[in-house]
C-alpha atoms as a PDB file:
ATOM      1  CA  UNK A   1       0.000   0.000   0.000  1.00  0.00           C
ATOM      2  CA  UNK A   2       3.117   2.156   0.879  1.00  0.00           C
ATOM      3  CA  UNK A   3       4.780   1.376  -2.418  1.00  0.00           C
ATOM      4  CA  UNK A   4       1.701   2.005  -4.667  1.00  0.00           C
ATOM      5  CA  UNK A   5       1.236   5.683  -2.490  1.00  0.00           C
ATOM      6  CA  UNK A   6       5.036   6.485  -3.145  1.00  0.00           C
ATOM      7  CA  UNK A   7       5.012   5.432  -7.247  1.00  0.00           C
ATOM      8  CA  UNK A   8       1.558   8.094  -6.949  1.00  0.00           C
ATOM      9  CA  UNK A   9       3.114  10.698  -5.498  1.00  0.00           C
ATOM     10  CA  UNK A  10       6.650  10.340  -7.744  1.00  0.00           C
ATOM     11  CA  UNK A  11       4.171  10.169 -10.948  1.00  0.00           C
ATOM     12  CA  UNK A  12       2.179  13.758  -9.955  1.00  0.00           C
ATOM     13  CA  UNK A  13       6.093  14.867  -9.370  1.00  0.00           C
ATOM     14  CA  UNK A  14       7.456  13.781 -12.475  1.00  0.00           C
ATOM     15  CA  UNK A  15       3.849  14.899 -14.034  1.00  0.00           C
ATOM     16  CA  UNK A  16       4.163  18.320 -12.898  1.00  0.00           C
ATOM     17  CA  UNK A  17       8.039  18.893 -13.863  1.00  0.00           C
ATOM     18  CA  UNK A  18       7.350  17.780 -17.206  1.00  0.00           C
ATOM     19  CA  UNK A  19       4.812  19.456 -18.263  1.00  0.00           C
ATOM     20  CA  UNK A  20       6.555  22.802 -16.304  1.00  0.00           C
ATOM     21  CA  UNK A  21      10.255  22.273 -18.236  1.00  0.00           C
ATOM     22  CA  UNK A  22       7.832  21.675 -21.995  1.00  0.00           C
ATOM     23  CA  UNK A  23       5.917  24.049 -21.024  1.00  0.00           C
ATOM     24  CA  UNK A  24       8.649  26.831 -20.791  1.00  0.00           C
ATOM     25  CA  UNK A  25      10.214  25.208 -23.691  1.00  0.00           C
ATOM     26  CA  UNK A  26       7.154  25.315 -25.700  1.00  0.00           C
ATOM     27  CA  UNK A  27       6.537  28.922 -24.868  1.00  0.00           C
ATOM     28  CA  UNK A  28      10.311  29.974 -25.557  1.00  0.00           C
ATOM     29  CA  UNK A  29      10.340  28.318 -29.017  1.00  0.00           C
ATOM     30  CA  UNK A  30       7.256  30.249 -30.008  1.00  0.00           C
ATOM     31  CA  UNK A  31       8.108  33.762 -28.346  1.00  0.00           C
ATOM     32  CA  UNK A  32      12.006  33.139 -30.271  1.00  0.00           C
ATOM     33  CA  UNK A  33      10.484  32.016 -33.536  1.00  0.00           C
ATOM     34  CA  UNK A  34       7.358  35.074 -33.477  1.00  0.00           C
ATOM     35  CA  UNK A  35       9.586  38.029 -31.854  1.00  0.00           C
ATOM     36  CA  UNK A  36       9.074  40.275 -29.189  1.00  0.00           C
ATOM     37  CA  UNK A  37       8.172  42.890 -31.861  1.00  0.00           C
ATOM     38  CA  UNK A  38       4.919  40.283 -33.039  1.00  0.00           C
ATOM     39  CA  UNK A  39       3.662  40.514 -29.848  1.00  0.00           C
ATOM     40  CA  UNK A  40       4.446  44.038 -28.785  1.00  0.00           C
ATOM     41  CA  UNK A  41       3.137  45.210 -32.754  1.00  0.00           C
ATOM     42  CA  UNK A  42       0.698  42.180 -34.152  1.00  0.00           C
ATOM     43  CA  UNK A  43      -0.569  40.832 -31.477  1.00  0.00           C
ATOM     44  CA  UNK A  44      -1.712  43.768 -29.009  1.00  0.00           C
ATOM     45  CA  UNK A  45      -3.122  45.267 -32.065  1.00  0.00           C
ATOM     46  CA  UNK A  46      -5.117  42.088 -33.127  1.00  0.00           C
ATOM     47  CA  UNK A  47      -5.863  41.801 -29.314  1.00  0.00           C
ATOM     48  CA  UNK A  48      -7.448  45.356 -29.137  1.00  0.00           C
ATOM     49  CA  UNK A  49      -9.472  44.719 -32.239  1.00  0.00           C
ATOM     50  CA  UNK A  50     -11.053  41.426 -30.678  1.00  0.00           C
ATOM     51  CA  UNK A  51     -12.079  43.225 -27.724  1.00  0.00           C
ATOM     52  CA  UNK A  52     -13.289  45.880 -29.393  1.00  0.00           C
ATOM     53  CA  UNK A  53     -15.432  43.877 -31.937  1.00  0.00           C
ATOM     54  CA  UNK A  54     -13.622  45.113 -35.074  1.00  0.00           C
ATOM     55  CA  UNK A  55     -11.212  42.111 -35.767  1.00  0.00           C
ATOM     56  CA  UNK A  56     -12.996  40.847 -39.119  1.00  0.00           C
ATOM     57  CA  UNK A  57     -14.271  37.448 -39.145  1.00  0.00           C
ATOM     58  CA  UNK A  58     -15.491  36.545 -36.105  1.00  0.00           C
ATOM     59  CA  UNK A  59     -15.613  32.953 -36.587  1.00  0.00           C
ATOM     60  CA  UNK A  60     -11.356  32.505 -37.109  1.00  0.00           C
ATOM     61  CA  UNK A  61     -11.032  34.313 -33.799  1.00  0.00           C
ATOM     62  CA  UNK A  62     -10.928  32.683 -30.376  1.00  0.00           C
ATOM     63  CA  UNK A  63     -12.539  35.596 -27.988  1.00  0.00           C
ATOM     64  CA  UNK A  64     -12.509  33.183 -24.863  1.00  0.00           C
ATOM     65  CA  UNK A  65      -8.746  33.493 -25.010  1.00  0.00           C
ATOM     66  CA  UNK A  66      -8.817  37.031 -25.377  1.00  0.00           C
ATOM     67  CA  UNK A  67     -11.228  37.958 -22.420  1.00  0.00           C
ATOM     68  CA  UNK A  68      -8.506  35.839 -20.664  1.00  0.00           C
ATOM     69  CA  UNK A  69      -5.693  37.258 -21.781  1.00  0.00           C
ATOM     70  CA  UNK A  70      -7.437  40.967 -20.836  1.00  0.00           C
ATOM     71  CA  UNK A  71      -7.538  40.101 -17.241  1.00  0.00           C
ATOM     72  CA  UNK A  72      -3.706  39.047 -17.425  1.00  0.00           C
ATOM     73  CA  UNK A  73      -3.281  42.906 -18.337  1.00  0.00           C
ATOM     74  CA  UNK A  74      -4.682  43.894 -16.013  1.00  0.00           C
ATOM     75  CA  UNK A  75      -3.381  42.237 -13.466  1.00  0.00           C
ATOM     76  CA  UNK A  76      -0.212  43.087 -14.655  1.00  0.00           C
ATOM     77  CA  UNK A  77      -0.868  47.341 -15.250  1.00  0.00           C
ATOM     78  CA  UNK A  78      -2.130  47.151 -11.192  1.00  0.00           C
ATOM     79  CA  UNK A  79       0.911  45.206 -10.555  1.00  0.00           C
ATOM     80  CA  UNK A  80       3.444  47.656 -12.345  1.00  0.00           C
ATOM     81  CA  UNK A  81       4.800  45.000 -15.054  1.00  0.00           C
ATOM     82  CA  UNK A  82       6.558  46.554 -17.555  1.00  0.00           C
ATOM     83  CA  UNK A  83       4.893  45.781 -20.887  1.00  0.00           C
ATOM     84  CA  UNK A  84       1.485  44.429 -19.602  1.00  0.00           C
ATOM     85  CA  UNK A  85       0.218  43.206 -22.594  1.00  0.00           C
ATOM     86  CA  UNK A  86       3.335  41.326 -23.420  1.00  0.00           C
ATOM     87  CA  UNK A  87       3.533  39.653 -20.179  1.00  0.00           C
ATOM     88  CA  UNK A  88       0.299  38.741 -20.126  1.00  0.00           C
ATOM     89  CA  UNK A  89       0.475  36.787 -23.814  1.00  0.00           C
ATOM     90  CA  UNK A  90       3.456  34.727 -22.414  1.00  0.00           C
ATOM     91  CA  UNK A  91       1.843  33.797 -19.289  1.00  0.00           C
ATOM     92  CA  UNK A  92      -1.247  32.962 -21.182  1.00  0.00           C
ATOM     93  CA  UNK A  93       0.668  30.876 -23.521  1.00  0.00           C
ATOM     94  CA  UNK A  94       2.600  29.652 -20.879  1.00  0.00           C
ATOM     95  CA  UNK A  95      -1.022  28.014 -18.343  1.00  0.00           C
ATOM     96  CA  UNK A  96      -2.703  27.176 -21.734  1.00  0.00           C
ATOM     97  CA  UNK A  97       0.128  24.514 -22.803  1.00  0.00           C
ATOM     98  CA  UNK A  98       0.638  23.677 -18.960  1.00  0.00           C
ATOM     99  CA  UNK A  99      -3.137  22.646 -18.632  1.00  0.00           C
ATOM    100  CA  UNK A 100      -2.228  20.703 -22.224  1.00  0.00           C
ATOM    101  CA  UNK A 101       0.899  19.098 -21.367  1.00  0.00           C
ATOM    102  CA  UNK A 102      -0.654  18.050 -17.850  1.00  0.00           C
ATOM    103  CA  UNK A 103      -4.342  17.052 -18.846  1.00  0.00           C
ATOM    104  CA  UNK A 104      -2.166  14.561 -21.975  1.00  0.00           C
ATOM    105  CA  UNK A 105      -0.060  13.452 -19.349  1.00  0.00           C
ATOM    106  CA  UNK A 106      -2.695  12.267 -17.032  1.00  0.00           C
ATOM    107  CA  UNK A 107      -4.840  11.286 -19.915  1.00  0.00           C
END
């Protein structure tokens, strides 16, 4: 009963690392291969449209993301972060492929 309790608990470890360290990894491969200036130009732009209900084609946008990624901003403008909106994309990114990596792994 012991043995089967420690091979849980070392599984939610290993779980958790894993799906932190691909998670960064993940998130730094798409920051290097988009740019700082994508996000800071392109995306905030793109952003602003979706919440203001001007981005085009409503059905190729994901607006659950963006009302997410909103509160990330501000959060981080009350918090002082430099470059809110930035922050808050990575972070987004960041959760949204922790939840994936995590939810495959228990899966």
């Amino acid at each position: 009963m012991m043995d089967r309790l420690a091979n849980k608990k070392l599984f939610w470890i290993w779980l958790l690392v894993a799906a932190i360290l691909l998670s960064i990894a993940s998130v730094y491969a798409q920051v290097d291969y988009l740019g700082l200036r994508f996000l800071k130009v392109q995306q905030v732009k793109v952003h602003g449209q979706m919440m203001e209900g001007v981005a085009g084609n409503p059905w190729q946008y994901r607006i659950l993301a963006d009302l997410a990624v909103e509160q990330f901003i501000k959060l981080f403008n009350k918090a002082g972060v430099s470059s809110p909106a930035v922050s808050a994309f990575i972070t987004f990114r960041f959760l949204q492929n922790l939840l994936i990596f995590l939810f495959a792994g228990i899966y």
